[in-house]
C-alpha atoms as a PDB file:
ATOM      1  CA  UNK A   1      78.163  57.652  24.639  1.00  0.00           C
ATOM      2  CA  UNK A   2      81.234  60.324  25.275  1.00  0.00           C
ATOM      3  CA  UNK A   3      79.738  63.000  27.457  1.00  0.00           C
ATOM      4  CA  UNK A   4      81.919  66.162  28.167  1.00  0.00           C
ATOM      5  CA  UNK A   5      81.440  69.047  30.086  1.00  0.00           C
ATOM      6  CA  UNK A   6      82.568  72.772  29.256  1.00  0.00           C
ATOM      7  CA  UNK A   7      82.469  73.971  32.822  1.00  0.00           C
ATOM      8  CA  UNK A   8      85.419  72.712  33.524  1.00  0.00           C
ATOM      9  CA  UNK A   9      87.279  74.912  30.524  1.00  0.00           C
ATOM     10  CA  UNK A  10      84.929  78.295  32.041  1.00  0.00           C
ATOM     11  CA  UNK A  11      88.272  79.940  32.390  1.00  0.00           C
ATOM     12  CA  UNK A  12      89.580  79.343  29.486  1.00  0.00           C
ATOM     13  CA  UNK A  13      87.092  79.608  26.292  1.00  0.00           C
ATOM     14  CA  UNK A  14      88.989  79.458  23.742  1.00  0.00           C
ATOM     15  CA  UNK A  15      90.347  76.333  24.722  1.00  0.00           C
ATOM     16  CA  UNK A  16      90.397  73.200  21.988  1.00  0.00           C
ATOM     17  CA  UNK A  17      90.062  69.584  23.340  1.00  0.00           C
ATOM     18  CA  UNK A  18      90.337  66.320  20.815  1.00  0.00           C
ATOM     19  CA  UNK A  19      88.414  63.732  21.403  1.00  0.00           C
ATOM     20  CA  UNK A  20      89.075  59.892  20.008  1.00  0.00           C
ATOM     21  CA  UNK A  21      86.331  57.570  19.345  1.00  0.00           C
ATOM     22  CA  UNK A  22      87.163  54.206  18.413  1.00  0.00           C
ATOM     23  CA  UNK A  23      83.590  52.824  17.804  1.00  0.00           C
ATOM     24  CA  UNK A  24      81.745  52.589  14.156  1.00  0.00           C
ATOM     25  CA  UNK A  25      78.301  54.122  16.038  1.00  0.00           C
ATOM     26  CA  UNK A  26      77.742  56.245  19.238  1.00  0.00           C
ATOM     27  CA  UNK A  27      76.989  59.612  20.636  1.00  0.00           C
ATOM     28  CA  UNK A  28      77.995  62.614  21.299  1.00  0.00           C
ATOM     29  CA  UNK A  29      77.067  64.725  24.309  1.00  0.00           C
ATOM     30  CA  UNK A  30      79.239  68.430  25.171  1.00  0.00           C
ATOM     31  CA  UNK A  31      76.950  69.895  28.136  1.00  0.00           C
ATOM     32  CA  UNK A  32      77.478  73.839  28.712  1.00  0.00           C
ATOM     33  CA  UNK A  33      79.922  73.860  25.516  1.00  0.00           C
ATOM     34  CA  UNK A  34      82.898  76.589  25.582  1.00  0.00           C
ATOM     35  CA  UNK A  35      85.878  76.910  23.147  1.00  0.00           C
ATOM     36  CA  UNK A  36      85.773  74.099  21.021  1.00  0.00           C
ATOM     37  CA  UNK A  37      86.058  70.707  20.245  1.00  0.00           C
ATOM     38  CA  UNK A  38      87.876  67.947  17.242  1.00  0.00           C
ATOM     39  CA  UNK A  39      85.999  64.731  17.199  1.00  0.00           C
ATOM     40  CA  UNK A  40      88.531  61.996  15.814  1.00  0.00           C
ATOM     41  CA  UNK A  41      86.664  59.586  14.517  1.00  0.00           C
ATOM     42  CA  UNK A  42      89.374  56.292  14.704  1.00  0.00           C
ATOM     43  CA  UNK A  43      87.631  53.015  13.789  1.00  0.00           C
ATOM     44  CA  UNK A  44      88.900  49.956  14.681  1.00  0.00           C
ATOM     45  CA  UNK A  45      89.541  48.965  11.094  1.00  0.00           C
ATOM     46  CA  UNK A  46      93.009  48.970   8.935  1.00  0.00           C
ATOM     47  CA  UNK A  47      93.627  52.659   7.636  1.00  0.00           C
ATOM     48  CA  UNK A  48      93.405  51.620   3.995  1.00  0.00           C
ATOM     49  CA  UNK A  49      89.675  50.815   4.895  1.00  0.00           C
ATOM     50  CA  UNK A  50      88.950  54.452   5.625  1.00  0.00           C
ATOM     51  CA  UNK A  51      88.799  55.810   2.217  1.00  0.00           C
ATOM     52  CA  UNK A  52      85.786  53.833   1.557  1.00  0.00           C
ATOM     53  CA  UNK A  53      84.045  54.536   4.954  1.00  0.00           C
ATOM     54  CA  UNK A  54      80.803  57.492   5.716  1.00  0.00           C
ATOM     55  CA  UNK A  55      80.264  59.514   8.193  1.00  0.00           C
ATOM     56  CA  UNK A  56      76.683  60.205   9.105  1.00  0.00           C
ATOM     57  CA  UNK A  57      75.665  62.484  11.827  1.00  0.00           C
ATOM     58  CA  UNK A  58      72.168  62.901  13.331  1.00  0.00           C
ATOM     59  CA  UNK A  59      71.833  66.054  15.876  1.00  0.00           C
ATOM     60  CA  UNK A  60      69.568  65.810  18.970  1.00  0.00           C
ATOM     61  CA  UNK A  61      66.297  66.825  18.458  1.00  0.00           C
ATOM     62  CA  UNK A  62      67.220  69.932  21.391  1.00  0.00           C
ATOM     63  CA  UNK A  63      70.940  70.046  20.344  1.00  0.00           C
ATOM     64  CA  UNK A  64      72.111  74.018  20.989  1.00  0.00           C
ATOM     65  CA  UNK A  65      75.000  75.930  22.028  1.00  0.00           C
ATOM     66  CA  UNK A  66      77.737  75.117  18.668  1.00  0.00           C
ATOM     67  CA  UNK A  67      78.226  74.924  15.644  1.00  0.00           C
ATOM     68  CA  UNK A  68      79.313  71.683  13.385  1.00  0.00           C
ATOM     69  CA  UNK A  69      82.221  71.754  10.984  1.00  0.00           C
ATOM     70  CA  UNK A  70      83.638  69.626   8.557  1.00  0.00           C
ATOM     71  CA  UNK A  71      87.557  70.492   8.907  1.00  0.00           C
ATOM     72  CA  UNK A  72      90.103  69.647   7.135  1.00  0.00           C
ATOM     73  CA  UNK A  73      93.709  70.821   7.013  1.00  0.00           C
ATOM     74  CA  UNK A  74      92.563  73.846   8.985  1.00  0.00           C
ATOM     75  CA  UNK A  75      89.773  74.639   6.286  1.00  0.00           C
ATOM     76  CA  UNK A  76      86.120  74.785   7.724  1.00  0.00           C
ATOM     77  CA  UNK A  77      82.891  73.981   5.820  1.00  0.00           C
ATOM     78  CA  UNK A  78      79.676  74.606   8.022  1.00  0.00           C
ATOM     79  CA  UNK A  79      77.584  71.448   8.895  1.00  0.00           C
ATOM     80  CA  UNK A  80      75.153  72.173  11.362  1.00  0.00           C
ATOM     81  CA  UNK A  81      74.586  75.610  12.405  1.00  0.00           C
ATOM     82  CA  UNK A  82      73.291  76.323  15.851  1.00  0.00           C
ATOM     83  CA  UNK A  83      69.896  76.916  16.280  1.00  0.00           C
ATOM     84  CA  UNK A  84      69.042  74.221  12.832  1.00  0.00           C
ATOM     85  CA  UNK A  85      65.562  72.818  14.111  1.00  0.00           C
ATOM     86  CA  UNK A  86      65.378  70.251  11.040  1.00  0.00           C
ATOM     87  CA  UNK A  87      63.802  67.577  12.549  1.00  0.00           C
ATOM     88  CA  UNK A  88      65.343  63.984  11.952  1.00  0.00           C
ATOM     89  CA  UNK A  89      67.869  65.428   9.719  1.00  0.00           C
ATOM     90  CA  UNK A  90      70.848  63.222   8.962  1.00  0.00           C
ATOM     91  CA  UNK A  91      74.353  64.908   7.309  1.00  0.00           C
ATOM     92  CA  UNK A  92      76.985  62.331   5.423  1.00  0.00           C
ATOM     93  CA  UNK A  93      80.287  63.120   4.300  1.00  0.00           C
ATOM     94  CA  UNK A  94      82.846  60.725   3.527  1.00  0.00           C
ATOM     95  CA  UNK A  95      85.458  59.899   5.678  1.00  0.00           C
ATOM     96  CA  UNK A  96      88.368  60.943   3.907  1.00  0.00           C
ATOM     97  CA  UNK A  97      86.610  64.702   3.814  1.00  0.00           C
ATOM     98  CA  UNK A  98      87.846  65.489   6.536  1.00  0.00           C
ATOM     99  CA  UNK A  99      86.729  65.714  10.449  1.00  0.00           C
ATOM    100  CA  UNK A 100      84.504  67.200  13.147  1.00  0.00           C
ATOM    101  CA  UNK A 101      85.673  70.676  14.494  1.00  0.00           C
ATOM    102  CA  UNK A 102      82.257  71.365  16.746  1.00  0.00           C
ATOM    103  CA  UNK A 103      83.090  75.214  18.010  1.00  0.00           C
ATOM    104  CA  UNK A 104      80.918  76.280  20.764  1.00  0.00           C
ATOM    105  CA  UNK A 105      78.479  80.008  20.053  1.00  0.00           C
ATOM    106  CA  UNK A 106      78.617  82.926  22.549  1.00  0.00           C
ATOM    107  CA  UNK A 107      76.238  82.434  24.866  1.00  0.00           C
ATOM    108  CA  UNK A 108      74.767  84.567  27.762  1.00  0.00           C
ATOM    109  CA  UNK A 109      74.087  81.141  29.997  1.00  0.00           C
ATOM    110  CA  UNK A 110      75.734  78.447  28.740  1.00  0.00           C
ATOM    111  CA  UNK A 111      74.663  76.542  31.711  1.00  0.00           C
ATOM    112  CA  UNK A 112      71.820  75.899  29.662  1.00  0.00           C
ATOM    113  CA  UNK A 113      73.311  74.501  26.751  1.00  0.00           C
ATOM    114  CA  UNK A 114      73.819  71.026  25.617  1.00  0.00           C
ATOM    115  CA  UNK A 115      74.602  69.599  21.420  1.00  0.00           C
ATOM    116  CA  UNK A 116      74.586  66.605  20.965  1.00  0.00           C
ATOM    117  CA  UNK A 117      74.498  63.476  17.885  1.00  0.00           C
ATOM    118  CA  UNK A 118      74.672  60.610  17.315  1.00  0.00           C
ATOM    119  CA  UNK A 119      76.841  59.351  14.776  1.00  0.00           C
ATOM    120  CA  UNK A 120      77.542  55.998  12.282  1.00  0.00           C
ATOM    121  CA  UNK A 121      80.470  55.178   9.973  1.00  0.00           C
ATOM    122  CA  UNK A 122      79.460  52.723   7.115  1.00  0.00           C
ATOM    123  CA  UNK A 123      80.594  51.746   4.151  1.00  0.00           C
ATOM    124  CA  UNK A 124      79.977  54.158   1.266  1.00  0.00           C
ATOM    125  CA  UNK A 125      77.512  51.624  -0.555  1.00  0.00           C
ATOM    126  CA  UNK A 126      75.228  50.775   2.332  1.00  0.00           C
ATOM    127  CA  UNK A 127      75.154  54.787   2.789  1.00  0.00           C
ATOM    128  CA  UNK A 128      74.263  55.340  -0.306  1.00  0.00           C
ATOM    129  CA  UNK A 129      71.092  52.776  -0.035  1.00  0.00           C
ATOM    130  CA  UNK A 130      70.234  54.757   3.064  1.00  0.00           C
ATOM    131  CA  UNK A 131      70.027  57.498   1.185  1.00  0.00           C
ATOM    132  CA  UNK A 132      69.154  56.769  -2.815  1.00  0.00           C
ATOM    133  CA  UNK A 133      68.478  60.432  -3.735  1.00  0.00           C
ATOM    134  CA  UNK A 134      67.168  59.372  -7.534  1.00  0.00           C
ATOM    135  CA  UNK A 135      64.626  57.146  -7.085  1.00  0.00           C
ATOM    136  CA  UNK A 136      63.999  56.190  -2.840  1.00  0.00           C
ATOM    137  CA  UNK A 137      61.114  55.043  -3.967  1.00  0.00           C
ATOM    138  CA  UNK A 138      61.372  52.995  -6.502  1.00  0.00           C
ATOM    139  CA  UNK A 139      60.416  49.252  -6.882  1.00  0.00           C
ATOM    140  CA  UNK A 140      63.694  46.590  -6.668  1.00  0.00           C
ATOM    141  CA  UNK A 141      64.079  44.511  -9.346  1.00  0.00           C
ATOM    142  CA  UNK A 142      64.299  40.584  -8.339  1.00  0.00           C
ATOM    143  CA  UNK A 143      68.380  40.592  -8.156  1.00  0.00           C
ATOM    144  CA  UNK A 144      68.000  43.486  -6.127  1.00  0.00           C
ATOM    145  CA  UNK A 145      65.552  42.214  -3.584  1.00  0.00           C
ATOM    146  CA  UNK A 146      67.767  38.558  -3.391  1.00  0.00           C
ATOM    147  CA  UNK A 147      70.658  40.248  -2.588  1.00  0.00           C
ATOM    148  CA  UNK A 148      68.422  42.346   0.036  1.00  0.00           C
ATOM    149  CA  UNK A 149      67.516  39.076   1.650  1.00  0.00           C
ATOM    150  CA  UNK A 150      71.352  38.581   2.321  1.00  0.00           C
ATOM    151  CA  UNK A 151      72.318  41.576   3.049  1.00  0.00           C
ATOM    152  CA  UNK A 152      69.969  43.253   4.897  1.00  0.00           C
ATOM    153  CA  UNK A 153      69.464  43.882   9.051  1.00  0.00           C
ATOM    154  CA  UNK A 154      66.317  42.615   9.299  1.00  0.00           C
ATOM    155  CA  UNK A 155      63.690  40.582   6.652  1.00  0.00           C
ATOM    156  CA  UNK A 156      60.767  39.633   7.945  1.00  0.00           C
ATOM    157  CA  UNK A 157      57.645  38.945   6.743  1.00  0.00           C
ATOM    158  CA  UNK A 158      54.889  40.622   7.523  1.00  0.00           C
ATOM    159  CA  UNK A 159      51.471  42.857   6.888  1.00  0.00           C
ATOM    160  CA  UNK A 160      50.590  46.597   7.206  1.00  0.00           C
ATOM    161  CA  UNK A 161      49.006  47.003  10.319  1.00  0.00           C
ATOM    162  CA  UNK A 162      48.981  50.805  10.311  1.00  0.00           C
ATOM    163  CA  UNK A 163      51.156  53.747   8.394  1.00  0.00           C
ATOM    164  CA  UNK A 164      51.387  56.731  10.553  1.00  0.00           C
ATOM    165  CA  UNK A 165      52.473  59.915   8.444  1.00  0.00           C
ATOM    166  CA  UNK A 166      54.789  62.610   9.622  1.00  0.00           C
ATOM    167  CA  UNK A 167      54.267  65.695   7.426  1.00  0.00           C
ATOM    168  CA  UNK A 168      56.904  67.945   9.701  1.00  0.00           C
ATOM    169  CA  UNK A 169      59.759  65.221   9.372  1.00  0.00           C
ATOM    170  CA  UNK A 170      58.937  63.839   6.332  1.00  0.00           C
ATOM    171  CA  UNK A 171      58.343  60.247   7.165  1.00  0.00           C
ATOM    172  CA  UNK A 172      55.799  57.713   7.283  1.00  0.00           C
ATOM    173  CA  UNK A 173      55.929  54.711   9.997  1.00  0.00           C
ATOM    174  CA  UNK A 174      54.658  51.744   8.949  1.00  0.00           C
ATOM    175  CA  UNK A 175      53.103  49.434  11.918  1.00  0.00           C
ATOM    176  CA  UNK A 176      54.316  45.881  10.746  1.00  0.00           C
ATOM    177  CA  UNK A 177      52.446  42.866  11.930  1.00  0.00           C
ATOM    178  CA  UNK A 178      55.015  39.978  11.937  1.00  0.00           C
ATOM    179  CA  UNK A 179      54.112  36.626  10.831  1.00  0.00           C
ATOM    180  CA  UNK A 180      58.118  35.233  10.624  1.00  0.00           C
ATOM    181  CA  UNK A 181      60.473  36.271  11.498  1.00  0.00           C
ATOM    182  CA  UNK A 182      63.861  35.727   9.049  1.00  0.00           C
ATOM    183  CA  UNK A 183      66.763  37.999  10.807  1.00  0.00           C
ATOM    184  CA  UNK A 184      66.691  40.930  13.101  1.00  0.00           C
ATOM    185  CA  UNK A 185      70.110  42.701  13.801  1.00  0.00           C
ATOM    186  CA  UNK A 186      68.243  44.986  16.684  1.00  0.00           C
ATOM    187  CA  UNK A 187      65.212  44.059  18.989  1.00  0.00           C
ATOM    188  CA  UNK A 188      62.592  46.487  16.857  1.00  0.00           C
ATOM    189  CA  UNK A 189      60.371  43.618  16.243  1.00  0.00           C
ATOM    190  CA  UNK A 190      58.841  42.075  19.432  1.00  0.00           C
ATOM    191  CA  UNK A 191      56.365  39.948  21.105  1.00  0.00           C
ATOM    192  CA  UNK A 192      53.600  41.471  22.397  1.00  0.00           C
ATOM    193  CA  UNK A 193      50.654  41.555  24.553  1.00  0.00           C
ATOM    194  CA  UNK A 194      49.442  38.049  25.855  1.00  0.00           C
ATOM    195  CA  UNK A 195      48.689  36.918  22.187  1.00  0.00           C
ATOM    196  CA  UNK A 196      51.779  36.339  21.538  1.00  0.00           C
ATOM    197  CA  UNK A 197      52.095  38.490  18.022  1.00  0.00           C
ATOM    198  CA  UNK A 198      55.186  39.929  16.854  1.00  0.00           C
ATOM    199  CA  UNK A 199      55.061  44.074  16.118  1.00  0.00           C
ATOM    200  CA  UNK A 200      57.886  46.264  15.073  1.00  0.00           C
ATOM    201  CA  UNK A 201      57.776  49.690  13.145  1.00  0.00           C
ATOM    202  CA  UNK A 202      59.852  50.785  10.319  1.00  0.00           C
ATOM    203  CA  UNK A 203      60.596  53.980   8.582  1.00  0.00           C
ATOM    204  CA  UNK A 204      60.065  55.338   5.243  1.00  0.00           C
ATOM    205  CA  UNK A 205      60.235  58.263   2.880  1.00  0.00           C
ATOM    206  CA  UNK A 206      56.428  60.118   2.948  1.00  0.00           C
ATOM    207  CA  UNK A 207      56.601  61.366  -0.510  1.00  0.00           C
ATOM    208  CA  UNK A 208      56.653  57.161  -1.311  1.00  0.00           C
ATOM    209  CA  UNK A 209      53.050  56.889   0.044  1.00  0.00           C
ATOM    210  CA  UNK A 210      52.842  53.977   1.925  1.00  0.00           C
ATOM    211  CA  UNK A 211      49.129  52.676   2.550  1.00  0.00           C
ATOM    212  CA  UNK A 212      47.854  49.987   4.604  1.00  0.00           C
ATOM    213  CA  UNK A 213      46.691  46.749   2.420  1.00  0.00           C
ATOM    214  CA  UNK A 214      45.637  43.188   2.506  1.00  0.00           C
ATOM    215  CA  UNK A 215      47.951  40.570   2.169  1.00  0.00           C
ATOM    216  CA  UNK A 216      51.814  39.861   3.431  1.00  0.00           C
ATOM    217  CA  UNK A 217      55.417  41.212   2.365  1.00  0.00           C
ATOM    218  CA  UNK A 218      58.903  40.979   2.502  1.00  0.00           C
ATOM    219  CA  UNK A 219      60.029  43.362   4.355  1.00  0.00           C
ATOM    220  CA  UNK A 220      64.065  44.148   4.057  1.00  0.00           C
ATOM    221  CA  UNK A 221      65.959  46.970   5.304  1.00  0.00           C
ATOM    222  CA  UNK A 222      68.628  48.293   7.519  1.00  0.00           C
ATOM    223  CA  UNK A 223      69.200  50.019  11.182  1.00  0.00           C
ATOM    224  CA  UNK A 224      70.082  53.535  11.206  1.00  0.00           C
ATOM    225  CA  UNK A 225      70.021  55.716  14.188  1.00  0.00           C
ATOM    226  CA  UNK A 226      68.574  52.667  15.991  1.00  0.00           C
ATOM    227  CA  UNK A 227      65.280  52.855  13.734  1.00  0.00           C
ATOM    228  CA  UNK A 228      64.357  50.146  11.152  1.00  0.00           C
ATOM    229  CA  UNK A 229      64.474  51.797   7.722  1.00  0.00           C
ATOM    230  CA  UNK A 230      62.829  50.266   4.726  1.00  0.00           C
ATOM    231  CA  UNK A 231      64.883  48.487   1.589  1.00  0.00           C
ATOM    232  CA  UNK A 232      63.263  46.288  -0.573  1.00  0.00           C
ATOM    233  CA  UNK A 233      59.602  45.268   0.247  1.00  0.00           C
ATOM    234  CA  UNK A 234      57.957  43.288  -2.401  1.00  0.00           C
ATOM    235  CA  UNK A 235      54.487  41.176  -1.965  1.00  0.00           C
ATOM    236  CA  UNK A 236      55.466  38.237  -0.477  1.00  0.00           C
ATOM    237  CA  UNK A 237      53.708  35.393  -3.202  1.00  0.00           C
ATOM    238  CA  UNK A 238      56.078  37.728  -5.235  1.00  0.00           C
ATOM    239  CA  UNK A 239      59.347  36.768  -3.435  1.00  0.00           C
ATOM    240  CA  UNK A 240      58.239  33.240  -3.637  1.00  0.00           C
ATOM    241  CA  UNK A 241      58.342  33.802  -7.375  1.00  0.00           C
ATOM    242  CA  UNK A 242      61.472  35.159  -7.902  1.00  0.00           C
ATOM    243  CA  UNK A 243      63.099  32.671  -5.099  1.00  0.00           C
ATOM    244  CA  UNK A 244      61.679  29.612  -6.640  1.00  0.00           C
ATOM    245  CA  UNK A 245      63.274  30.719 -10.432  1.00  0.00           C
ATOM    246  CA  UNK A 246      66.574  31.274  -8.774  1.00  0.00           C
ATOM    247  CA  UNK A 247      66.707  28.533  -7.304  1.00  0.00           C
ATOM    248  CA  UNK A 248      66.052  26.560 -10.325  1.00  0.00           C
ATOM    249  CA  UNK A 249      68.850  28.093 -11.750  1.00  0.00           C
ATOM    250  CA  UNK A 250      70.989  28.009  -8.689  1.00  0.00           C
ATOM    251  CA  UNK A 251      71.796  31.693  -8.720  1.00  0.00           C
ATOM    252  CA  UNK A 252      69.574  32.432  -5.346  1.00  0.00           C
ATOM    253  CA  UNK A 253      73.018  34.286  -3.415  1.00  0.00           C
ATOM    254  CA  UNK A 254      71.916  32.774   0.017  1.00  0.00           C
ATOM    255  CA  UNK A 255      69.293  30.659   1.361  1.00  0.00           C
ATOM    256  CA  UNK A 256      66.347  31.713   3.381  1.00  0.00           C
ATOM    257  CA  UNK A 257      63.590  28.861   3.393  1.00  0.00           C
ATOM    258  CA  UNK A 258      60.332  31.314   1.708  1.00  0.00           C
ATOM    259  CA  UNK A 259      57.620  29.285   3.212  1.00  0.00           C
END
């Protein structure tokens, strides 16, 4: 978290300060923003890596007082525009677009002020699965979900407890009941309670209509913004399937043990 403070620059508003930050995910936090700031976003990678990185940013659900820009070589292309309630919305651009010129609005208190986002860098591919504008909702094919069981931050199996919908942000929750427990990159599945089950929630599209059923899944995805967010998710006796004819062939990519 880089947390700044525009009190300090009162005196002088039109003032610019850079800011470097080194890691691939964080947050932003400018309280009582004046003048204006350039967020240098400097991984921790070789420069040749950058072309293929992308940016996404996720505002604070109260985030106020600036406006967001995409700058580069001194042109400005408006991000986030102060005052933008969208709820949960996330803006990518690719890292060789340019960077962050956040510029702060006049303001008759600014004491009362505060943007803020969080931010991710990722490679362009994994963005792009975050964010499948043809078909989010469409079933994976079996390469597709083997691969997922490599690849992904979490794969667990598991039933549909619960789906909770969000009509204003355009999401549905899904209340997962884990029965194992393959690979977790974050703690969102837990133990809980004195029974000793495993629970975790994960995030989906609404317009893919999730419902709760009988019987278990798959359940793949990745973290973004520190929320599970669902990839591939076939029926599990389905996975077994498609695992078992793989590995007959040996062309399963990794293992996983689907029992």
């Amino acid at each position: 978290l880089s947390s700044l403070s525009g009190l300090t620059h009162e005196s002088h508003k039109k003032d610019v300060e850079q800011v470097y930050l080194r890691c691939s995910e964080g947050s932003i936090e400018w309280m009582y923003p004046t003048g204006a700031l350039i967020v240098n976003l400097r991984p921790n990678t070789s420069p040749a890596s950058y072309k293929h990185l992308t940016v996404c940013i996720k505002p604070f659900k109260d985030s106020a007082g600036a406006n967001i820009y995409l700058e580069k070589t001194g042109e400005l292309k408006l991000l986030v525009q102060d005052g933008d309630r969208s709820p949960s919305k996330v803006y990518c651009f690719g890292y060789d677009q340019g960077g962050l010129f956040i510029e702060a609005t006049p303001q008759q208190d600014i004491s009362r002020k505060i943007t803020g986002f969080q931010y991710e860098l990722m490679n362009k591919g994994m963005a792009a699965d975050l964010h499948t504008v043809s078909a989010p909702c469409r079933p994976c094919s079996d390469t597709e979900v083997l691969l997922a069981v490599c690849t992904s931050d979490f794969v667990i199996r598991g039933s549909i407890q619960d789906v909770t919908n969000e009509a204003e942000e355009q999401e549905s929750i899904i209340h997962v009941g884990v029965n194992k427990l393959y690979r977790q990159k974050s703690k969102v599945f837990q133990l809980t309670g004195e029974s000793g089950n495993w629970r975790g929630q994960i995030k989906t599209l609404l317009e893919c209509g999730v419902k709760p059923g009988d019987g278990d899944f798959l359940f793949t995805g990745r973290m973004h913004f520190g929320e599970a967010r669902l990839g591939c998710a076939p029926r599990f006796k389905d996975f077994q399937r498609m695992y078992k004819e793989a590995k007959d062939k040996g062309l399963n990519p990794c293992e996983i043990g689907p029992d």
